[in-house]
C-alpha atoms as a PDB file:
ATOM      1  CA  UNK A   1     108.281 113.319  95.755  1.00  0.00           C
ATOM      2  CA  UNK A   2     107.125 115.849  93.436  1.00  0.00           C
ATOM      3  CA  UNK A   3     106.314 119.095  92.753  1.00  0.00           C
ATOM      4  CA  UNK A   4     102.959 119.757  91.557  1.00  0.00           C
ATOM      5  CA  UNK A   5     100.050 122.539  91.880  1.00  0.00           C
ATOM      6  CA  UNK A   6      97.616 121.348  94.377  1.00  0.00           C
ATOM      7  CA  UNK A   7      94.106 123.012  94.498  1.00  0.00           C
ATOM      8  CA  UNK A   8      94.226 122.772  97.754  1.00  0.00           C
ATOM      9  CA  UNK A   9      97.031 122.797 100.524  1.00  0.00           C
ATOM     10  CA  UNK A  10      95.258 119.704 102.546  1.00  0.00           C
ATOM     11  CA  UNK A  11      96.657 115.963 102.637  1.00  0.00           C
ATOM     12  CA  UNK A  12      94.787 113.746 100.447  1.00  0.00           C
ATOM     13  CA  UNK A  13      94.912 110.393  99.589  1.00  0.00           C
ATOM     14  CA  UNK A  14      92.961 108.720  96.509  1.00  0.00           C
ATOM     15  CA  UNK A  15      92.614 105.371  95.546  1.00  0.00           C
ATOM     16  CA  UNK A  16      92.370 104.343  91.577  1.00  0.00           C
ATOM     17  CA  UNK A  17      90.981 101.436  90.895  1.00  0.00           C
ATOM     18  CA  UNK A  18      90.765  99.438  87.415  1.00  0.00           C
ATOM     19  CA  UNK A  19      88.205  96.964  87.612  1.00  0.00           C
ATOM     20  CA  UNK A  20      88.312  93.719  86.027  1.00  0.00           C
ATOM     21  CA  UNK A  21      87.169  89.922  86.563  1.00  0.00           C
ATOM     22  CA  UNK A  22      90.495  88.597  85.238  1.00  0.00           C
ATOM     23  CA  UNK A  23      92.618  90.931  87.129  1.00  0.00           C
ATOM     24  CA  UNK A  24      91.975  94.070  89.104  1.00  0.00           C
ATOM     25  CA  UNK A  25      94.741  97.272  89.338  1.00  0.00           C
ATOM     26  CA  UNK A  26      94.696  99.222  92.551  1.00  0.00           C
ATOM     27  CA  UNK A  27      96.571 102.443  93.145  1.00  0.00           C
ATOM     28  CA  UNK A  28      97.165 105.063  96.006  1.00  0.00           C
ATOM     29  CA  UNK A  29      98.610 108.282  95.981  1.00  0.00           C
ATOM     30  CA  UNK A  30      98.869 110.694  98.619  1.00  0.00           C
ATOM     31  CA  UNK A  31      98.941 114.622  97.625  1.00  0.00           C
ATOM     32  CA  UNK A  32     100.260 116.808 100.700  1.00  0.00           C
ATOM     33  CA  UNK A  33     100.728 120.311 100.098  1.00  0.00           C
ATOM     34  CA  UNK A  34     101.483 119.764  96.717  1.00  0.00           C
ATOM     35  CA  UNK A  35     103.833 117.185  96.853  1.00  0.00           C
ATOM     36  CA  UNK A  36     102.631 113.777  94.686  1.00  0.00           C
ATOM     37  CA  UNK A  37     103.334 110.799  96.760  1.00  0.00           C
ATOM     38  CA  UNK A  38     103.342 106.572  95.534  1.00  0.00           C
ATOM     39  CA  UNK A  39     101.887 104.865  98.218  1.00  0.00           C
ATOM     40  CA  UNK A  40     100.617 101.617  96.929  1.00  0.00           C
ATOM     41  CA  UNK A  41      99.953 100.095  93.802  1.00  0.00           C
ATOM     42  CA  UNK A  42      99.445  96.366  92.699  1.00  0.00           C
ATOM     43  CA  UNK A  43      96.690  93.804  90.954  1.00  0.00           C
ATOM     44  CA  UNK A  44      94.398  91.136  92.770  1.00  0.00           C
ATOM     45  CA  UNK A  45      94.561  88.194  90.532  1.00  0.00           C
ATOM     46  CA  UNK A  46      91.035  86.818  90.113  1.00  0.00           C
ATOM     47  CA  UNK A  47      91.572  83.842  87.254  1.00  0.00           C
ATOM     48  CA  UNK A  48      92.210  81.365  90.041  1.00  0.00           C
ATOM     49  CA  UNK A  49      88.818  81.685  90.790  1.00  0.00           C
ATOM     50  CA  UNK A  50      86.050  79.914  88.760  1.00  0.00           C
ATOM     51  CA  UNK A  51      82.989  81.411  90.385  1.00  0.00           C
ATOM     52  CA  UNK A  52      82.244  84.853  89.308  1.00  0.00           C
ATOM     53  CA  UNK A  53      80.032  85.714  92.977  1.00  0.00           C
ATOM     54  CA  UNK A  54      83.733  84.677  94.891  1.00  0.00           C
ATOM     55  CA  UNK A  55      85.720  87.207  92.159  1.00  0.00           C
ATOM     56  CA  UNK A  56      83.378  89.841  93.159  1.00  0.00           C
ATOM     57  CA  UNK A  57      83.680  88.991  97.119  1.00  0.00           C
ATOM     58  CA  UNK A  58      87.738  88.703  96.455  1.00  0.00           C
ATOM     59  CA  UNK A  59      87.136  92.437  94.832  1.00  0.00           C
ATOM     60  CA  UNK A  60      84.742  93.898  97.898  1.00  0.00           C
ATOM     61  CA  UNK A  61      86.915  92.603 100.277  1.00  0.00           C
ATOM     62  CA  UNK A  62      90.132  94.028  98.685  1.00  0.00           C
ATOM     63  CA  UNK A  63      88.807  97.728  98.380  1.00  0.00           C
ATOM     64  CA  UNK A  64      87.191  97.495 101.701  1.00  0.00           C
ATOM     65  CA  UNK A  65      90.770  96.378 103.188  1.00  0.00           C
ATOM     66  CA  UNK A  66      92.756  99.057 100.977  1.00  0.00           C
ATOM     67  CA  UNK A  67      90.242 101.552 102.284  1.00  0.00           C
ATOM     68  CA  UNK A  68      90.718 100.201 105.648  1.00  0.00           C
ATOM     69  CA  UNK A  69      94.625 100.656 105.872  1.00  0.00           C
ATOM     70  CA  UNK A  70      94.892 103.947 103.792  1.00  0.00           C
ATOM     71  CA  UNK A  71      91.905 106.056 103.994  1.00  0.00           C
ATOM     72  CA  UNK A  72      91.220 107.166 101.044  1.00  0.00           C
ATOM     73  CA  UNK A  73      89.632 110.510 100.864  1.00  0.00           C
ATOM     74  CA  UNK A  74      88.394 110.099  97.061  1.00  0.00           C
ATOM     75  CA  UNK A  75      88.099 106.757  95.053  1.00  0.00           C
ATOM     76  CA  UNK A  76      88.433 107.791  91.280  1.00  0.00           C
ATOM     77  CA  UNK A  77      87.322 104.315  89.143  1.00  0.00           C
ATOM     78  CA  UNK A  78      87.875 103.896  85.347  1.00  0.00           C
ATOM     79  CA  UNK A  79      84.611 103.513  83.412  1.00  0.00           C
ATOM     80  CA  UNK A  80      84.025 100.440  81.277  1.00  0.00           C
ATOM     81  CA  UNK A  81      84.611 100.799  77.474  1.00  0.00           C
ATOM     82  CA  UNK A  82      82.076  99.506  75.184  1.00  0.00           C
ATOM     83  CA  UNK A  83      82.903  96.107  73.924  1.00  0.00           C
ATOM     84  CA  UNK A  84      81.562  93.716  71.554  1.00  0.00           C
ATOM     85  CA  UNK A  85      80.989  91.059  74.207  1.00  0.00           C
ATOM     86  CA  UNK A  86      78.104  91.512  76.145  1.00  0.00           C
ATOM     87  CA  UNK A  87      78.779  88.909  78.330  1.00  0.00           C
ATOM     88  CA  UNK A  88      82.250  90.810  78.879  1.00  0.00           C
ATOM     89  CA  UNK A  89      81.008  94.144  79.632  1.00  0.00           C
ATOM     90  CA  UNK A  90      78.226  92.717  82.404  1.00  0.00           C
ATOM     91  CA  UNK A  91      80.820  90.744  84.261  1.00  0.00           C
ATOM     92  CA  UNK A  92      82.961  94.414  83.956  1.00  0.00           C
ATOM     93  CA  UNK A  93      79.757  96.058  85.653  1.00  0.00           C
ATOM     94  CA  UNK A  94      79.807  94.159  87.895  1.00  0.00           C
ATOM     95  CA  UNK A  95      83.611  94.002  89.203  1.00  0.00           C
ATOM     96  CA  UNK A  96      83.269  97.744  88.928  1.00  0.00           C
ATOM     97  CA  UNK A  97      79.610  97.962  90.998  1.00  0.00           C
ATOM     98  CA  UNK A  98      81.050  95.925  93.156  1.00  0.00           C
ATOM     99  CA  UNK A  99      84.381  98.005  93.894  1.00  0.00           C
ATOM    100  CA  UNK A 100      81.844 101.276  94.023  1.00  0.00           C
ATOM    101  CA  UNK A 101      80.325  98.959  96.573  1.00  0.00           C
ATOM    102  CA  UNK A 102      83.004  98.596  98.871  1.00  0.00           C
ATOM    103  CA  UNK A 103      83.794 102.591  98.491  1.00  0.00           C
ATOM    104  CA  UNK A 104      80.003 103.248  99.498  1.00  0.00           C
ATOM    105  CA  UNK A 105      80.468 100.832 102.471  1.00  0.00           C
ATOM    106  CA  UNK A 106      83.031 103.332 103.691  1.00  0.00           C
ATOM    107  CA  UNK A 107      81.660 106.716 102.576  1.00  0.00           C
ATOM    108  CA  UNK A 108      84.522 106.850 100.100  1.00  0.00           C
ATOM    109  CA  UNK A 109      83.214 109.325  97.502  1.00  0.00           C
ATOM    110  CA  UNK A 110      83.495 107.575  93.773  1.00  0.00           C
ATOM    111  CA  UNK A 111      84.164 109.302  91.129  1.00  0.00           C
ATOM    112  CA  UNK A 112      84.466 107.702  87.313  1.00  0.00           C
ATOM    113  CA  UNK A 113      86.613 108.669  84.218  1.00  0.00           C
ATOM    114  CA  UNK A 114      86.277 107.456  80.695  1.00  0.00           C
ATOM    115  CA  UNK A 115      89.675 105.553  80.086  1.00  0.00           C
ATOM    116  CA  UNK A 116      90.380 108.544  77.062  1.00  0.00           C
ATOM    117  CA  UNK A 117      89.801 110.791  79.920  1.00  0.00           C
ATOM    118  CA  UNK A 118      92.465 109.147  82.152  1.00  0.00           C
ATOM    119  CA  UNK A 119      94.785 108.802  79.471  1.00  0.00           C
ATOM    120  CA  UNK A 120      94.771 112.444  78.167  1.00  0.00           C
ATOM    121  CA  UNK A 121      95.230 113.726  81.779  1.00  0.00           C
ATOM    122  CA  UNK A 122      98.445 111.568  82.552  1.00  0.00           C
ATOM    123  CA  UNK A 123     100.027 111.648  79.164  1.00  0.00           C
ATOM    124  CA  UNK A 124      98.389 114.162  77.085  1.00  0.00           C
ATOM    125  CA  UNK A 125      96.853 111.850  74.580  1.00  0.00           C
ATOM    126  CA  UNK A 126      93.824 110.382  75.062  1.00  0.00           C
ATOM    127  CA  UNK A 127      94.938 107.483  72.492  1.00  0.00           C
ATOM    128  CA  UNK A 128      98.081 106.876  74.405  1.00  0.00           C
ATOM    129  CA  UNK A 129      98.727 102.865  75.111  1.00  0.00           C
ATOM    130  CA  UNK A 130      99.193 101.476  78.068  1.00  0.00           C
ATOM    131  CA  UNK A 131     102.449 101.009  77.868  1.00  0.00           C
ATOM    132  CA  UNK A 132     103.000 105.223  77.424  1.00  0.00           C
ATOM    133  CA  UNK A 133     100.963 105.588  80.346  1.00  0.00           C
ATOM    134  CA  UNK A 134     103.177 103.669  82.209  1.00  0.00           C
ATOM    135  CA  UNK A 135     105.980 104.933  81.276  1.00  0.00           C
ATOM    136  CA  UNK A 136     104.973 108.468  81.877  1.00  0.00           C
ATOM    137  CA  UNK A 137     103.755 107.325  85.955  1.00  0.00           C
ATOM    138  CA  UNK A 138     107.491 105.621  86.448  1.00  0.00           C
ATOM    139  CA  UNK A 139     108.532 109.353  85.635  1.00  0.00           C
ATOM    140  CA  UNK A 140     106.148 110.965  87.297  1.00  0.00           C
ATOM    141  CA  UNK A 141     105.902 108.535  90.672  1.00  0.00           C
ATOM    142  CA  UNK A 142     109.419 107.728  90.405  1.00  0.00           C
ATOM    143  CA  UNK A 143     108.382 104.078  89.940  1.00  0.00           C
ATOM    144  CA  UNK A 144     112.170 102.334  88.937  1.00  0.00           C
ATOM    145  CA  UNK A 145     110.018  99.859  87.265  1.00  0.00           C
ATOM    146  CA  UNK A 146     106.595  99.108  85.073  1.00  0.00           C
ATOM    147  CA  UNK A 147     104.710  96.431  86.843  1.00  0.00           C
ATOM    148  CA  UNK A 148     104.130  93.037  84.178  1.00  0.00           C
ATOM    149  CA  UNK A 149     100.826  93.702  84.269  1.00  0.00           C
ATOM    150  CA  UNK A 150      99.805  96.982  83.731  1.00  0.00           C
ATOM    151  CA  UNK A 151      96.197  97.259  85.127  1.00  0.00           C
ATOM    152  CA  UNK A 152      97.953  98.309  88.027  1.00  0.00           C
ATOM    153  CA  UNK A 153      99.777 101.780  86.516  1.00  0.00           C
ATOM    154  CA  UNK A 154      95.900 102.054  84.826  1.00  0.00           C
ATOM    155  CA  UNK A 155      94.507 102.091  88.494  1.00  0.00           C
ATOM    156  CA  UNK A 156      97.748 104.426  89.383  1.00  0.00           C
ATOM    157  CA  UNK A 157      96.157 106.754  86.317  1.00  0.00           C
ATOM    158  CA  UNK A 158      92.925 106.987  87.271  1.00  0.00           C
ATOM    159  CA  UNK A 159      94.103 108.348  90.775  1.00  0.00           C
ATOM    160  CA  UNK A 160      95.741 111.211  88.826  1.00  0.00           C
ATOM    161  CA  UNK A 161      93.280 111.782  86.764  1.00  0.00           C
ATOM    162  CA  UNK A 162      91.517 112.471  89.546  1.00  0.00           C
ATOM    163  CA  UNK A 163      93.770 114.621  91.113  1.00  0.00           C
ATOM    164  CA  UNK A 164      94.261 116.650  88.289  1.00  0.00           C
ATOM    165  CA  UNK A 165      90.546 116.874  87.027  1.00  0.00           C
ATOM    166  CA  UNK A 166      90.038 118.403  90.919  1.00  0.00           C
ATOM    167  CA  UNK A 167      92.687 120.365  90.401  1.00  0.00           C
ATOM    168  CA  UNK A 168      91.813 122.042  87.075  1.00  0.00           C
ATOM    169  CA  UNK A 169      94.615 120.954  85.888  1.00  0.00           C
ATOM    170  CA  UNK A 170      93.876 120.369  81.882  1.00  0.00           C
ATOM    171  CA  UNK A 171      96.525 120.022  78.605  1.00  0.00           C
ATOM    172  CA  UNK A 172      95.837 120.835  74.998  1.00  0.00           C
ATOM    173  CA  UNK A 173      99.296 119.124  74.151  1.00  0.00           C
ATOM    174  CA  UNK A 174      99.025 117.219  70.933  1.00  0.00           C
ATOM    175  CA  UNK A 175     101.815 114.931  71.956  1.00  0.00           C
ATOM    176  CA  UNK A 176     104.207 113.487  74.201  1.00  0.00           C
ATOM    177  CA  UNK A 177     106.978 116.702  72.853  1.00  0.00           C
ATOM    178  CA  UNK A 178     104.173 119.495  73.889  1.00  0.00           C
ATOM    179  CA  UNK A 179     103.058 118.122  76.806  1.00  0.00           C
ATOM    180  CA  UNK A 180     105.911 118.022  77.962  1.00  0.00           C
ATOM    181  CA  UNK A 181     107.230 121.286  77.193  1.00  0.00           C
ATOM    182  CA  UNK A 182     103.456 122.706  78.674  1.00  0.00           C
ATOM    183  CA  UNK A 183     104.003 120.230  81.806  1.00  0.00           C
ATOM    184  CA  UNK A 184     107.686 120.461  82.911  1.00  0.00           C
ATOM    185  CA  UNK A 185     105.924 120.557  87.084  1.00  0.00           C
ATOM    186  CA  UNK A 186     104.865 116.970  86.299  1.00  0.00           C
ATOM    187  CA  UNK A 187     108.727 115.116  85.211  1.00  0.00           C
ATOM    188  CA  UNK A 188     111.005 114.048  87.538  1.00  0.00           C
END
C-alpha cells in the first residue's frame, strides 16, 4: 500500500479501462483513506474473434462483470487518439461506446482522459512511452512485474489519472528527475 493525499477520506474504487478491438486493458484500484491499493488488472484478448458485433459483446460483458464483482465507484476511460485510419478509429469508438455502455448499464459514472493527459499525471510527461508508464505503476502499485502487453498498465493509468485529476493533484515536472523530487508521496 501507499501513501498518498486523498481528497477525500472515503473508500473508492475506480476502474480504468483502455479500449481496443484487438485487445482491451482493464484496471482497478481501490483508494481508502489515502492508501493506493492494486486490485485487478489484466487484458481481454479480442483477435480470436472475427466478428466485430461478438468483440463488442466480449467487451460489454467484461465491464459489466468487472463492475459486477468490484463496484466501481468511478470508471475513468482513455480517449481515442486521432489516427490516420478511419476505419481504425470507428472500430475504437466503438469498443470504447461500448465499454461506456456497460458503465451506464450500472450507473458507473465515466469519465475520459486524453492519453497525454493520463500520461503526464502518472509519470510527469505527457510524451512518456508506454513502457515508462509502466514502469512508474510497478513502483507505484508495487506490481513485481510489467504485464507483456501493456494495455493493461494503460487501463491501470487511466484509473490514476483519475484519481489524481479528482484529487487536484497536478505536476509541472519536466522529467522523470523533477517529478520525482516534486512527488516523493507517490514511490515506493
Amino acid at each position: 500500500m501507499i501513501k498518498t493525499k486523498p481528497a477525500v477520506e472515503a473508500e473508492k474504487i475506480i476502474l480504468g479501462v483502455d479500449p481496443g478491438t484487438t485487445v482491451m486493458g482493464y484496471g482497478l484500484i481501490q483508494i481508502e483513506q489515502g492508501n493506493l491499493k492494486l486490485l485487478q488488472f489484466g487484458v481481454i484478448h479480442l483477435s480470436k474473434y472475427a466478428d466485430h458485433a461478438i468483440k463488442l459483446n466480449k467487451i460489454f460483458e467484461r465491464i459489466v462483470q468487472l463492475i459486477d464483482e468490484y463496484h466501481p465507484d468511478f470508471m475513468a476511460i482513455e480517449a481515442p487518439f486521432y489516427g490516420k485510419n478511419v476505419q481504425s478509429m470507428l472500430k475504437l469508438g466503438r469498443a470504447q461506446g461500448v465499454a461506456i455502455a456497460a458503465a451506464i448499464s450500472r450507473q458507473v459514472p465515466i469519465t475520459e482522459y486524453a492519453p497525454k493527459k493520463i500520461k503526464q499525471s502518472v509519470t510527469g510527461n505527457g510524451n512518456a512511452s508506454k513502457e515508462q508508464v509502466a514502469a512508474m505503476l510497478c513502483m507505484l502499485l508495487g506490481i513485481k512485474e510489467a504485464p507483456k502487453l501493456l494495455d493493461a498498465t494503460d487501463a491501470l493509468a487511466a484509473a490514476l489519472c483519475h484519481y489524481y485529476q479528482n484529487g487536484k493533484v497536478e505536476t509541472k515536472a519536466q522529467g522523470w528527475g523533477s517529478f520525482l523530487k516534486e512527488n516523493p508521496n507517490r514511490i515506493k
